[in-house]
N, C-alpha and C. Protein backbone atom coordinates (compact mmCIF):
# COMPACT_ATOMS: atom_id res chain seq x y z
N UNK A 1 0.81 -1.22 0.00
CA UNK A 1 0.00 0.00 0.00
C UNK A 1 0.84 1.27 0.00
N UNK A 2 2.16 0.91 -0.08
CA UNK A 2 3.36 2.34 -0.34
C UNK A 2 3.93 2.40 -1.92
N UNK A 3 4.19 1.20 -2.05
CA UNK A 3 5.47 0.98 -3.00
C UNK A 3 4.45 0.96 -4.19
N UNK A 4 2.99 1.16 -4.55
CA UNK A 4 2.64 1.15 -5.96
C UNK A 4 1.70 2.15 -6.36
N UNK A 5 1.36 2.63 -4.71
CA UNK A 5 -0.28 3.53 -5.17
C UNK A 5 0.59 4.84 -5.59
N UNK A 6 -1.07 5.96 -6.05
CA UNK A 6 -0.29 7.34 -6.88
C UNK A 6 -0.28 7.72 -5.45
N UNK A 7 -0.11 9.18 -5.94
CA UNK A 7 0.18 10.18 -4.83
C UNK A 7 -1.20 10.62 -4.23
N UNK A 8 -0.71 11.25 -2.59
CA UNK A 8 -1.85 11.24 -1.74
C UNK A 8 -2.68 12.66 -2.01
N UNK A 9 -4.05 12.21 -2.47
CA UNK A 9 -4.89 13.71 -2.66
C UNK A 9 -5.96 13.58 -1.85
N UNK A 10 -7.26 14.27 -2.32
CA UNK A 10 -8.24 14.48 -1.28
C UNK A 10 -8.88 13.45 -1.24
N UNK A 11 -8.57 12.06 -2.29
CA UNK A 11 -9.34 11.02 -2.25
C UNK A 11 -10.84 10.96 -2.97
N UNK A 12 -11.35 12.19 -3.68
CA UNK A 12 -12.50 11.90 -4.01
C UNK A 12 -13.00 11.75 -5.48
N UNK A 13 -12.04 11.65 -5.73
CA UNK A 13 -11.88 11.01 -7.54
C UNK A 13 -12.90 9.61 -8.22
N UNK A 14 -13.81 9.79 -8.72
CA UNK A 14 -14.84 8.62 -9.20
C UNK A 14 -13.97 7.48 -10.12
N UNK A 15 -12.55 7.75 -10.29
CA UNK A 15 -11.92 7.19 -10.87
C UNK A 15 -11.01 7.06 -10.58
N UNK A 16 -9.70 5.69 -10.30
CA UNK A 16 -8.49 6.02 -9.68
C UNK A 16 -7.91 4.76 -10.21
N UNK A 17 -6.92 4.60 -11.33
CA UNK A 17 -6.31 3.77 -12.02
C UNK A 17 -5.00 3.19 -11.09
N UNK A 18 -4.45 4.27 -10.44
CA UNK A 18 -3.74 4.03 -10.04
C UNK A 18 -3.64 2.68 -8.22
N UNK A 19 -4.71 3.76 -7.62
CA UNK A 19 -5.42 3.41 -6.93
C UNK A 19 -4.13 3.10 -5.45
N UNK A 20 -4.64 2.26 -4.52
CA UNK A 20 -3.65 2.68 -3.32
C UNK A 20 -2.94 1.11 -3.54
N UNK A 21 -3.29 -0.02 -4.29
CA UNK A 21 -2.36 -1.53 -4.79
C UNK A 21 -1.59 -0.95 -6.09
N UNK A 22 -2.08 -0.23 -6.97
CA UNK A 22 -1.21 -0.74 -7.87
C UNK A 22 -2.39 -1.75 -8.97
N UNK A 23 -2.82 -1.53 -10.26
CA UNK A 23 -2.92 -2.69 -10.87
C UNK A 23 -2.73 -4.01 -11.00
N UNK A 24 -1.14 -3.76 -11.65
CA UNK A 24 -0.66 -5.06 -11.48
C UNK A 24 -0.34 -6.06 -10.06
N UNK A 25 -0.27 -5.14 -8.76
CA UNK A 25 -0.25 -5.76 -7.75
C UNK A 25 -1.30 -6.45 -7.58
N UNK A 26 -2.83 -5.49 -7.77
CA UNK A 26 -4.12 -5.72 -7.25
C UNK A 26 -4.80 -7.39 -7.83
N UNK A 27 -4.19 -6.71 -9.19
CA UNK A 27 -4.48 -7.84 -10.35
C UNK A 27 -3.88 -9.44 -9.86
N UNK A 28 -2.49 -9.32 -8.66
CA UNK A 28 -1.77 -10.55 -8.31
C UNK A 28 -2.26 -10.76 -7.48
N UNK A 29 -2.89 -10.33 -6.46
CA UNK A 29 -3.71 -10.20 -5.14
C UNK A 29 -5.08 -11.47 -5.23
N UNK A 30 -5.39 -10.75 -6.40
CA UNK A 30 -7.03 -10.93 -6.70
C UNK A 30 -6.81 -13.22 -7.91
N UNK A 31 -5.50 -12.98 -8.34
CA UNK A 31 -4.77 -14.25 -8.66
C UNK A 31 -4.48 -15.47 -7.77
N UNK A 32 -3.90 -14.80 -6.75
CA UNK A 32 -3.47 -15.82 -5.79
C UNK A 32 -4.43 -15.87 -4.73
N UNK A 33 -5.62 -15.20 -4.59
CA UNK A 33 -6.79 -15.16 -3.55
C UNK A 33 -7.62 -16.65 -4.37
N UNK A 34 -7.44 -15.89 -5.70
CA UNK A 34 -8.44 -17.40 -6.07
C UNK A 34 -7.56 -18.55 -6.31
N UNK A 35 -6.25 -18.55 -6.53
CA UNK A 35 -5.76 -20.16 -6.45
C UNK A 35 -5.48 -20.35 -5.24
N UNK A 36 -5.25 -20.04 -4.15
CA UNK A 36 -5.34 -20.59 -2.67
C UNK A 36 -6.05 -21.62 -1.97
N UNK A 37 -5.75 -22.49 -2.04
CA UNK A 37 -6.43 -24.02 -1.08
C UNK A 37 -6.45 -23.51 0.84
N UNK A 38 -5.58 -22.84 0.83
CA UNK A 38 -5.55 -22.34 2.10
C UNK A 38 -6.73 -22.12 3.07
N UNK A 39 -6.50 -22.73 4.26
CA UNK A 39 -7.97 -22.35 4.90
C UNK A 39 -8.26 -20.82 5.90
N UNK A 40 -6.96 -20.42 5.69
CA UNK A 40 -6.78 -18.68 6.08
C UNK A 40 -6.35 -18.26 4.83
N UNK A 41 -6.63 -16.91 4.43
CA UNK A 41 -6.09 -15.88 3.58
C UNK A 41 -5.70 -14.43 4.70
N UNK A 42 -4.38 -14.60 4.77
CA UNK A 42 -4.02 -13.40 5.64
C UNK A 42 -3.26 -12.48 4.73
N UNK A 43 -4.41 -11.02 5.07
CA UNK A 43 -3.75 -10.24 3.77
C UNK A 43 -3.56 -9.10 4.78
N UNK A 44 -1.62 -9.25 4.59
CA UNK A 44 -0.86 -8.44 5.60
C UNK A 44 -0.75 -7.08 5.25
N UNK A 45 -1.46 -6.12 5.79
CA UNK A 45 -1.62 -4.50 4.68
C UNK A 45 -0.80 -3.53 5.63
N UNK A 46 -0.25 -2.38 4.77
CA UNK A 46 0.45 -1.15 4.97
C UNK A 46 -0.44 -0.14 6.60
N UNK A 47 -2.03 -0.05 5.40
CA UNK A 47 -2.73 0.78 6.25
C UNK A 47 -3.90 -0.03 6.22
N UNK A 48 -4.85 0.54 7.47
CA UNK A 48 -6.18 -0.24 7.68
C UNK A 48 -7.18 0.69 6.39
N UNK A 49 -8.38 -0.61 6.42
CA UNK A 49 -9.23 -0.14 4.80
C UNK A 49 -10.25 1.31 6.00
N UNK A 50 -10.99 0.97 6.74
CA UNK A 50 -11.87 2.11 7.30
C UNK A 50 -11.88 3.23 8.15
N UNK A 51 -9.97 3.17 8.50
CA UNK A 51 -9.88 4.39 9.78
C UNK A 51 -9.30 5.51 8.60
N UNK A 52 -9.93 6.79 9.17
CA UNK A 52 -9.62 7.81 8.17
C UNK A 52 -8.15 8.40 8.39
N UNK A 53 -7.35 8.36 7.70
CA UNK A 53 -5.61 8.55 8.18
C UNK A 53 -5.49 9.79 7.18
N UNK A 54 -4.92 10.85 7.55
CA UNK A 54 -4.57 11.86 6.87
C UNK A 54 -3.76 12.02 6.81
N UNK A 55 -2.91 12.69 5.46
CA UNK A 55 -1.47 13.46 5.38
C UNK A 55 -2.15 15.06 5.51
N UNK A 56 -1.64 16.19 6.30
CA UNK A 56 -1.35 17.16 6.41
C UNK A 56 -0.30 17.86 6.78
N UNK A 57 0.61 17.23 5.74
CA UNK A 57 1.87 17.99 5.81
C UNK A 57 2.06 18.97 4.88
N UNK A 58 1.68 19.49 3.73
CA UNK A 58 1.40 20.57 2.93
C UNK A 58 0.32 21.29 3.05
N UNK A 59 -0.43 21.59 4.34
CA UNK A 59 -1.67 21.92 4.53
C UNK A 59 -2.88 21.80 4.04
N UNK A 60 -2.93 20.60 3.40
CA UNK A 60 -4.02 20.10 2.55
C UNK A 60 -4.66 18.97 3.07
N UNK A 61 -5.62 18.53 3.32
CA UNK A 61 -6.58 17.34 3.40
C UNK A 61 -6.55 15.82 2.64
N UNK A 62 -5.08 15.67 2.50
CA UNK A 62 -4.95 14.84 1.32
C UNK A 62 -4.71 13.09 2.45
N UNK A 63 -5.65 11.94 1.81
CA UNK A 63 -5.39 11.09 2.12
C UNK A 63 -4.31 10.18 2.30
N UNK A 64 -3.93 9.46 3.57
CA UNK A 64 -2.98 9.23 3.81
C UNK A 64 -2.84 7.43 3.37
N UNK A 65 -4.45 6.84 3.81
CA UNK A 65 -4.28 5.86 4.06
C UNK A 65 -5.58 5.59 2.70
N UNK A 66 -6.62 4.93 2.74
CA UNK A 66 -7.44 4.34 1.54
C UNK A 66 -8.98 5.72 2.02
N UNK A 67 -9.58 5.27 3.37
CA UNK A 67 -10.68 5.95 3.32
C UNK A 67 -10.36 7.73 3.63
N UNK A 68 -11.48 8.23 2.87
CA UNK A 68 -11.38 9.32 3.33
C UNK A 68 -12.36 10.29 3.55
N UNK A 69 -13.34 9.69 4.70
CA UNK A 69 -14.36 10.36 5.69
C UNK A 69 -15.67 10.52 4.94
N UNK A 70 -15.63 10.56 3.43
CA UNK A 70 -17.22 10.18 2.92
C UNK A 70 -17.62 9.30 2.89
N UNK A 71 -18.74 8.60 3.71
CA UNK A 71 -19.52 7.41 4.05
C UNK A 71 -20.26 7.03 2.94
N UNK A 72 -20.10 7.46 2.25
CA UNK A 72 -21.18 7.36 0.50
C UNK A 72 -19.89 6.01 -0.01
N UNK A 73 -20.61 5.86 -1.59
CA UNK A 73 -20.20 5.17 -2.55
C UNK A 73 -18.76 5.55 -2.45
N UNK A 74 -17.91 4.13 -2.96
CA UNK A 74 -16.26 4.26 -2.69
C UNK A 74 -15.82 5.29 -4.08
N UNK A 75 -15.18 6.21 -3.54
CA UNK A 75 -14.04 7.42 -4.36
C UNK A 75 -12.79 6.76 -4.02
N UNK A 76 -11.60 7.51 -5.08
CA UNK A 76 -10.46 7.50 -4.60
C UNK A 76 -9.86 5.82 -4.86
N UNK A 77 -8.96 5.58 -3.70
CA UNK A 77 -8.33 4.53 -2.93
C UNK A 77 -9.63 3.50 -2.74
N UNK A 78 -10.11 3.70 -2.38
CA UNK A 78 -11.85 2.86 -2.00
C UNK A 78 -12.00 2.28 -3.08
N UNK A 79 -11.86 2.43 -4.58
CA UNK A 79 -12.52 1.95 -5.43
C UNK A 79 -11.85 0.47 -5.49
N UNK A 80 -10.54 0.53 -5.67
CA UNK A 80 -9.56 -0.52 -5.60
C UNK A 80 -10.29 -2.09 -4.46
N UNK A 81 -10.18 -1.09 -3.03
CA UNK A 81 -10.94 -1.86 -2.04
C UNK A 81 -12.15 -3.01 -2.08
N UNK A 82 -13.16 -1.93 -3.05
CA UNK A 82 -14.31 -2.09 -3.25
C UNK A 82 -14.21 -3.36 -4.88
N UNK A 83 -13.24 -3.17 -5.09
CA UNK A 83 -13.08 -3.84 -6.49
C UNK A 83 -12.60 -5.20 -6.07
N UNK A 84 -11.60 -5.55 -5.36
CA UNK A 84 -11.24 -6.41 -4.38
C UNK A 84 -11.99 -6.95 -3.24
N UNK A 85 -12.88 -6.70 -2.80
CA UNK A 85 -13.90 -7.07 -1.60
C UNK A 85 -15.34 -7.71 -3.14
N UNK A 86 -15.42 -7.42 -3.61
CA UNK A 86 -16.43 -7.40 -4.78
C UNK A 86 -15.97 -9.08 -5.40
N UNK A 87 -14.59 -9.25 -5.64
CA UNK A 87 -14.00 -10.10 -6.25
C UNK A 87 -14.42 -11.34 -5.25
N UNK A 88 -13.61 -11.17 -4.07
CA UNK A 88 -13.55 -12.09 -2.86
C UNK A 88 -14.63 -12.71 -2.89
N UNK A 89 -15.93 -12.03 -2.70
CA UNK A 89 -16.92 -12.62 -2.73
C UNK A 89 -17.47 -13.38 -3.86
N UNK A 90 -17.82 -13.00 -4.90
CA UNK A 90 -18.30 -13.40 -6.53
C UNK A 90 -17.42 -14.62 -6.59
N UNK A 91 -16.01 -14.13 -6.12
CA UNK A 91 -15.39 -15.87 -6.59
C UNK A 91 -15.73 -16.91 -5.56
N UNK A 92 -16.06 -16.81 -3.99
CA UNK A 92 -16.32 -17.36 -3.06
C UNK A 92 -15.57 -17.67 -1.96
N UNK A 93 -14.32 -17.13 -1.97
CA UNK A 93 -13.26 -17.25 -1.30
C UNK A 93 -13.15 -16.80 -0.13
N UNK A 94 -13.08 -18.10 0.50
CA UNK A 94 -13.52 -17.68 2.13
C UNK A 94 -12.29 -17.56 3.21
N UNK A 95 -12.43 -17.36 4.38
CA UNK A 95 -11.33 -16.97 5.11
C UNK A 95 -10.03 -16.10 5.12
N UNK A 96 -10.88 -14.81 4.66
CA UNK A 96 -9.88 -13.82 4.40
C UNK A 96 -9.75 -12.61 5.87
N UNK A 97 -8.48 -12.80 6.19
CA UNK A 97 -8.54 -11.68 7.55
C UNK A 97 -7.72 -10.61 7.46
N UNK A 98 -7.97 -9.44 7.48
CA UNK A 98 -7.35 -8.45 7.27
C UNK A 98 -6.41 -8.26 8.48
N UNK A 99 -4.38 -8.00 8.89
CA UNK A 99 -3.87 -7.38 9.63
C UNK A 99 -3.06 -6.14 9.16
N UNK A 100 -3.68 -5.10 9.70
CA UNK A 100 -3.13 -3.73 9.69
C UNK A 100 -2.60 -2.68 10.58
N UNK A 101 -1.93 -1.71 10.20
CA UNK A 101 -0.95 -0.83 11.14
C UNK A 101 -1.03 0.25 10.86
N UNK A 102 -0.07 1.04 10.96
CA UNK A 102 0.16 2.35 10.60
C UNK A 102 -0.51 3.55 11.03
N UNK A 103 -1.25 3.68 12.36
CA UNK A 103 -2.22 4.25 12.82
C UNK A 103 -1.72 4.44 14.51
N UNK A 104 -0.68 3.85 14.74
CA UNK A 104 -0.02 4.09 16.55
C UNK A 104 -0.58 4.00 17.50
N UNK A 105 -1.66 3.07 17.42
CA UNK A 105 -2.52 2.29 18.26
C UNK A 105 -2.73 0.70 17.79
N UNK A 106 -3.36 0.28 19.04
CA UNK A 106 -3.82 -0.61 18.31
C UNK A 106 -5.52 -0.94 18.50
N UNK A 107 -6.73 -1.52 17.10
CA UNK A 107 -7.91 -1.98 17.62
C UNK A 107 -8.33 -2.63 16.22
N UNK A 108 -9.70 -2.92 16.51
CA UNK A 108 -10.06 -4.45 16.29
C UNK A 108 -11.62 -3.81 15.27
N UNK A 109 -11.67 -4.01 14.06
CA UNK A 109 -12.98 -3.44 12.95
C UNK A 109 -13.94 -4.68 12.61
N UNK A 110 -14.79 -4.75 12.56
CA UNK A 110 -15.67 -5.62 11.60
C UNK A 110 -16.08 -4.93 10.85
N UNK A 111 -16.05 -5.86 9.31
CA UNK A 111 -16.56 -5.07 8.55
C UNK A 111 -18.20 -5.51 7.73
N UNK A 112 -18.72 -4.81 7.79
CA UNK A 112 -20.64 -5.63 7.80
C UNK A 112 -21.06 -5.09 6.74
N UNK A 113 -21.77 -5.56 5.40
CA UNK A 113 -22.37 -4.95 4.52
C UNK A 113 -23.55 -4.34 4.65
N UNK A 114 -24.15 -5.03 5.74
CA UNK A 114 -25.47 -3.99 6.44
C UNK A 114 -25.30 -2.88 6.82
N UNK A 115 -24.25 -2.94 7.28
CA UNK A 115 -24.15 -1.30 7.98
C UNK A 115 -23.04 -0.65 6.99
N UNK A 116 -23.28 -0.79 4.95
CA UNK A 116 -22.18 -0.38 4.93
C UNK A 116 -22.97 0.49 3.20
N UNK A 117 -22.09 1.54 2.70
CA UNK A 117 -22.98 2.15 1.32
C UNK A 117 -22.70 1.37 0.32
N UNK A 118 -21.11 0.69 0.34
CA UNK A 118 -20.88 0.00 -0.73
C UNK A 118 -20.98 -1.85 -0.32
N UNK A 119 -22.01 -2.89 -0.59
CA UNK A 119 -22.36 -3.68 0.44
C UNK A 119 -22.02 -5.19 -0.49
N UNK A 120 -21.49 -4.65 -1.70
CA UNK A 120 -21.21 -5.87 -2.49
C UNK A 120 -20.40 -6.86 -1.92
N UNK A 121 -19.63 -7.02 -0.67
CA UNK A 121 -18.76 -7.84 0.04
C UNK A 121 -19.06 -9.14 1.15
N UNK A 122 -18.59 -10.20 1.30
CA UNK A 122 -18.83 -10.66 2.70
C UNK A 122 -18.34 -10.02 3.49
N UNK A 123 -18.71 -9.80 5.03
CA UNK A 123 -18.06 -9.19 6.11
C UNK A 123 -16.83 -9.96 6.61
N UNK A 124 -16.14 -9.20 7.42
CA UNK A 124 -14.74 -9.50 7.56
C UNK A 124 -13.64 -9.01 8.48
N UNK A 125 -12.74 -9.37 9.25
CA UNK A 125 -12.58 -8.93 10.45
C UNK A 125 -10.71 -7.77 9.82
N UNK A 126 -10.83 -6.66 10.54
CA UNK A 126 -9.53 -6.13 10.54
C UNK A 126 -8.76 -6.04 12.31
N UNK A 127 -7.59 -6.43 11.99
CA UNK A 127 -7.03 -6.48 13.39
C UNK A 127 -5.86 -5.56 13.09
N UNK A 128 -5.35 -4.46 13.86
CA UNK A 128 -4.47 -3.19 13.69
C UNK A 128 -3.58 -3.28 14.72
N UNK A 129 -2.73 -2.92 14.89
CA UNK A 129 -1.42 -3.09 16.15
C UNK A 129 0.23 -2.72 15.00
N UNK A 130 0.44 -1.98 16.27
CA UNK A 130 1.83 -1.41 15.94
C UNK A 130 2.10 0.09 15.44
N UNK A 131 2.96 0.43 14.93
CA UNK A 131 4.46 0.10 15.57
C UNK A 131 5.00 0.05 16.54
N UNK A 132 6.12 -0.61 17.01
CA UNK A 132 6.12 -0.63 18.13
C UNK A 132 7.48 0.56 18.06
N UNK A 133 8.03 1.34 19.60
CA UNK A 133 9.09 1.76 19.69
C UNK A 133 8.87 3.21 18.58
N UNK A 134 7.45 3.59 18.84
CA UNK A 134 7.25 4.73 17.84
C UNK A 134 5.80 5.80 18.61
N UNK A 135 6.13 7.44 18.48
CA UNK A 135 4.78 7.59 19.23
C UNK A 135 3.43 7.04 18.92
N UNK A 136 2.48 6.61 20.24
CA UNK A 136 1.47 6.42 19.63
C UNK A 136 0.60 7.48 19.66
N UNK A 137 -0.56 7.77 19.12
CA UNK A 137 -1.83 8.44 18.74
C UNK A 137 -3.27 8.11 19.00
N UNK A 138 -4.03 9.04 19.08
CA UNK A 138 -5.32 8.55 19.28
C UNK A 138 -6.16 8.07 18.33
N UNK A 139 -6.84 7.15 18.76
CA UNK A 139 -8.15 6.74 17.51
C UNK A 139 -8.65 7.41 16.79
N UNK A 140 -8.66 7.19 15.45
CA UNK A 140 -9.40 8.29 14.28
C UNK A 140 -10.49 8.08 13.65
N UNK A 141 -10.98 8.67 13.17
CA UNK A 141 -12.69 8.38 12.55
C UNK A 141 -12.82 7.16 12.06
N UNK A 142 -13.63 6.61 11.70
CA UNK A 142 -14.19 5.67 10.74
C UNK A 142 -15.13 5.92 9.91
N UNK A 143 -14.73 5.22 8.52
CA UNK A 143 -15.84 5.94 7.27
C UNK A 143 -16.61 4.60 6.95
N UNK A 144 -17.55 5.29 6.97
CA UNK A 144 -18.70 3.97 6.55
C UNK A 144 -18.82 3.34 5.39
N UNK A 145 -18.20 3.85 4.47
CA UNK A 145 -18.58 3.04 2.60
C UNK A 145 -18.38 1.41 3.27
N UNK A 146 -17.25 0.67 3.98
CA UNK A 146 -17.24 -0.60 3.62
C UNK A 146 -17.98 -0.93 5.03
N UNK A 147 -18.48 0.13 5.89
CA UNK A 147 -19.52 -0.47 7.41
C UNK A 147 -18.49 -1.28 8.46
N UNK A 148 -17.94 -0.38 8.42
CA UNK A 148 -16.75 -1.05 9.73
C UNK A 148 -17.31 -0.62 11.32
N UNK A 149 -17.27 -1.59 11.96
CA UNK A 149 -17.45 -1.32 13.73
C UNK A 149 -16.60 -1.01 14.65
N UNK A 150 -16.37 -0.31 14.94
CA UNK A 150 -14.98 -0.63 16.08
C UNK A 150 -15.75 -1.52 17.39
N UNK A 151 -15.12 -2.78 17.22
CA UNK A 151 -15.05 -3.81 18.16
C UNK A 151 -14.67 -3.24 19.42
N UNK A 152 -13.42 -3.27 19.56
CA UNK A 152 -12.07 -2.75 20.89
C UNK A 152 -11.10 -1.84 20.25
N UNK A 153 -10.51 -0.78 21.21
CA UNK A 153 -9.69 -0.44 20.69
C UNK A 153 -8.80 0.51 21.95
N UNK A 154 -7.31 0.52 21.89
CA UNK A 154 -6.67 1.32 23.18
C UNK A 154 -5.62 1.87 22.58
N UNK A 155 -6.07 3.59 23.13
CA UNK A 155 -5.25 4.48 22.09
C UNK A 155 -5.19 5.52 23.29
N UNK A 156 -4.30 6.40 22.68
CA UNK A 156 -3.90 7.39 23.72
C UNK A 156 -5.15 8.50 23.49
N UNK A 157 -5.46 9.50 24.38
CA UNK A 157 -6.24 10.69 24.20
C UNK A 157 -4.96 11.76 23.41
N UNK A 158 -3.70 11.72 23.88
CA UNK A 158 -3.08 13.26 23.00
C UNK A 158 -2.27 12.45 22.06
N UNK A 159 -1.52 13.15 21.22
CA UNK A 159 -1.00 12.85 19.88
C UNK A 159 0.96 12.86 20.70
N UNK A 160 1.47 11.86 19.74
CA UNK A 160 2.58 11.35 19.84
C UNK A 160 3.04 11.27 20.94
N UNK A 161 2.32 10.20 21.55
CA UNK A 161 3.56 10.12 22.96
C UNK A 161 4.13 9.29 22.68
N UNK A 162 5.37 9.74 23.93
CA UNK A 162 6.52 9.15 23.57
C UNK A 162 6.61 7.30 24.20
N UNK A 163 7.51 6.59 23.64
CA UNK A 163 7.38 5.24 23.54
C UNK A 163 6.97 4.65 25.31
N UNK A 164 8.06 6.30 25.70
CA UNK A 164 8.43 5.69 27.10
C UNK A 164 7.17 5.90 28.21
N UNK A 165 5.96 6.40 27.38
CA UNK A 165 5.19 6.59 27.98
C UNK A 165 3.66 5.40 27.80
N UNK A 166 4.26 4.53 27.30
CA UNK A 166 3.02 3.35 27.36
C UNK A 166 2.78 3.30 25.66
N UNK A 167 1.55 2.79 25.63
CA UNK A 167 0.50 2.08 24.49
C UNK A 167 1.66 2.32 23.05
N UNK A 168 2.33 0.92 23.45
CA UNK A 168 3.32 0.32 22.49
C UNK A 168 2.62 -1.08 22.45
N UNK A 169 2.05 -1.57 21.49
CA UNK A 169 1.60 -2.79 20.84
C UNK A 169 2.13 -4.00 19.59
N UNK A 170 1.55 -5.20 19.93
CA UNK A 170 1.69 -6.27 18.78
C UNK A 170 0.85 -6.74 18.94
N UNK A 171 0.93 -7.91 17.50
CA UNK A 171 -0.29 -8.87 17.78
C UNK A 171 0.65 -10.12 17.36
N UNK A 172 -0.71 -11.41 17.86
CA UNK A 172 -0.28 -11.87 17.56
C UNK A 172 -1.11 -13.01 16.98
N UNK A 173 -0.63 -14.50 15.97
CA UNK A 173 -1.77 -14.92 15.46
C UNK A 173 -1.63 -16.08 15.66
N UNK A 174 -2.59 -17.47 15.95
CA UNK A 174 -2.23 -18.95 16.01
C UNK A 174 -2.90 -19.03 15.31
N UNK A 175 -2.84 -20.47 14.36
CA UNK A 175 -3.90 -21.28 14.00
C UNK A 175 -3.69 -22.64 14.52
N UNK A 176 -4.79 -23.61 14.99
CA UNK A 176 -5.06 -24.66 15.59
C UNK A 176 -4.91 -25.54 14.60
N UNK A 177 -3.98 -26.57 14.93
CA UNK A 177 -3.82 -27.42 13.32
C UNK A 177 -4.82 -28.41 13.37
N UNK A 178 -5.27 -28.60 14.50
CA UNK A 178 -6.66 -29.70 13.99
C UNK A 178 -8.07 -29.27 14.14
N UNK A 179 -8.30 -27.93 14.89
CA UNK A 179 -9.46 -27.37 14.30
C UNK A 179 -9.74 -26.52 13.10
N UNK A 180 -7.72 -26.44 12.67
CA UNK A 180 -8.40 -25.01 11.98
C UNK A 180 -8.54 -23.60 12.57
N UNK A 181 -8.79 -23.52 13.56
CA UNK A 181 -9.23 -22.23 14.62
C UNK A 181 -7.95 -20.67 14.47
N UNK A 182 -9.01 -19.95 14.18
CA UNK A 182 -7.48 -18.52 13.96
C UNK A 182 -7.82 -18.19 15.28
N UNK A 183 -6.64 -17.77 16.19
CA UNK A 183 -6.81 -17.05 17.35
C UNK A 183 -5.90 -15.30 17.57
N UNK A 184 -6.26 -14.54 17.23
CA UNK A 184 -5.96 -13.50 17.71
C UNK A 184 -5.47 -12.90 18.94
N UNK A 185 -4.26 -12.28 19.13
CA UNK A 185 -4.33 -11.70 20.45
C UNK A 185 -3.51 -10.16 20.70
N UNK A 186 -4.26 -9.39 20.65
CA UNK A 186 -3.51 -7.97 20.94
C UNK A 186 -3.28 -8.01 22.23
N UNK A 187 -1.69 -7.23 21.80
CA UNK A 187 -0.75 -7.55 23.40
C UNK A 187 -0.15 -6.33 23.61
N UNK A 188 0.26 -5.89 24.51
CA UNK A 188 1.07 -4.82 25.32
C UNK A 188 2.43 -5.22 25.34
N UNK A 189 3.59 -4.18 24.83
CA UNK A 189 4.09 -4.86 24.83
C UNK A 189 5.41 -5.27 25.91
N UNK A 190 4.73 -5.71 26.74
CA UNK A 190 5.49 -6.50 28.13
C UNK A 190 4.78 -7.81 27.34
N UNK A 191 3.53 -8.09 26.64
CA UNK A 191 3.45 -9.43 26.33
C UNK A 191 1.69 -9.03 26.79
N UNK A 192 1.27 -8.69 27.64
CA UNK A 192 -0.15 -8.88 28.39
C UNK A 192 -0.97 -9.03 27.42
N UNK A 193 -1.98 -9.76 27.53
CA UNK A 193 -2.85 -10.12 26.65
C UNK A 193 -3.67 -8.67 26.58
N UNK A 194 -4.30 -8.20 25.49
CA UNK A 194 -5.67 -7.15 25.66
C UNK A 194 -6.91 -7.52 25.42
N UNK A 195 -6.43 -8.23 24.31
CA UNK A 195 -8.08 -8.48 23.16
C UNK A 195 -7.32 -10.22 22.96
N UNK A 196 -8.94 -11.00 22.58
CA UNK A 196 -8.75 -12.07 21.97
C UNK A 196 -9.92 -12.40 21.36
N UNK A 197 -9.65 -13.00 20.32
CA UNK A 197 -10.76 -13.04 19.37
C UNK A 197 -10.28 -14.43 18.08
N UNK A 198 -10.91 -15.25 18.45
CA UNK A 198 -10.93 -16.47 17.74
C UNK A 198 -12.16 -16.50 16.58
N UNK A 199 -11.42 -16.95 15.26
CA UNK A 199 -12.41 -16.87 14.37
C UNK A 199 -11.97 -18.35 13.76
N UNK A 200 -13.88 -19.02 13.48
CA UNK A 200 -13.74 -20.60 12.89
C UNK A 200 -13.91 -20.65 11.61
N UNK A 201 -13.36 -21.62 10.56
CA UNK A 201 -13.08 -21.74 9.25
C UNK A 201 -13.91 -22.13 8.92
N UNK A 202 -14.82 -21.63 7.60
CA UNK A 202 -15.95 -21.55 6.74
C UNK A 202 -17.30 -20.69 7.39
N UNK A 203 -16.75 -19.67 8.37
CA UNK A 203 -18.17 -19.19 9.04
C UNK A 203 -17.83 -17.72 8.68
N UNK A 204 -19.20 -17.47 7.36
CA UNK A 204 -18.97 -16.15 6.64
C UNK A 204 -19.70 -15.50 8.00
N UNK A 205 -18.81 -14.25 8.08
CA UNK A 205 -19.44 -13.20 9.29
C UNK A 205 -18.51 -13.08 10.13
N UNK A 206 -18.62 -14.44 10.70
CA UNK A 206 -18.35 -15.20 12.25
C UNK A 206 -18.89 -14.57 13.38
């Protein structure tokens, strides 16, 4: 989500070739989702798809990460998303879990087509944590096009504190080799458990 998308604008473009994968990435994505026998699809991403992340470093409103705060039909970065969540489903490809970062907290999204504008998708879980050894930040909006929930989530109230001052996170992931079973666990990082959240193989929703 660095190394192919264009450059960061206001995001509200009805058209975006470039988009925040890349074509030809998106195009390999959307390849190896459908030849996968796998009973997880873990698709390890840059930035999360529904927290609104901004660049304002040229004093402009320009998107940092995919969404960007209009809850309507996907613009921008979204379209890509929406083109890819669209796929997943139509081809049938199940057990796909989103882990994402880049946000200096860490928390936990579902994503629901009921509660969402663009609803062509199965629902689907995002789990966020990290960096670690970097300030963290507080929780940021969420945009509704793909109907994301915030589950859990532990973030600071002021902006960049420093490492030495707490909410430094990881996660982490098992799978159960004879159930199958994904287990989740956002941790602190001394190790403490925060969140856990086990999801079972072939249960669209869960």
């Amino acid at each position: 989500m660095r190394t192919y998308r264009g450059a960061n604008s206001p995001g509200d473009q009805a058209v975006d070739p470039q988009g925040i994968l890349g074509r030809e990435q998106l195009d390999w994505l959307k390849r190896e989702l459908a030849r996968s026998r796998a009973v997880w699809k873990v698709i390890a991403a840059d930035m999360p798809i529904g927290m609104v992340v901004l660049d304002t470093t040229e004093g402009t409103r320009n998107v940092e990460a995919v969404a960007q705060g209009d809850p309507g039909a996907p613009l921008g970065r979204e379209l890509q998303i929406a083109e890819l969540l669209r796929f997943i489903k139509h081809r049938r490809i199940t057990g796909t879990v989103w882990l994402t970062a880049d946000v200096h907290h860490t928390s936990v999204q579902h994503y629901q087509p009921a509660r969402a504008a663009f609803d062509d998708f199965e629902p689907f879980w995002e789990f966020v944590s990290g960096p670690l050894n970097a300030g963290a930040f507080p929780a940021v909006e969420l945009d509704a096009t793909f109907g994301p929930e915030r589950v859990w989530v532990k973030a600071p109230s002021a902006s960049n504190v420093s490492p030495a001052g707490g909410h430094q996170f990881f996660g982490e992931v098992d799978i159960d080799g004879d159930s199958g079973e994904l287990t989740v666990r956002l941790r602190e990082q001394d190790g403490s458990v925060l969140f856990t959240k086990t999801l079972h193989p072939g249960r669209v929703g869960q």
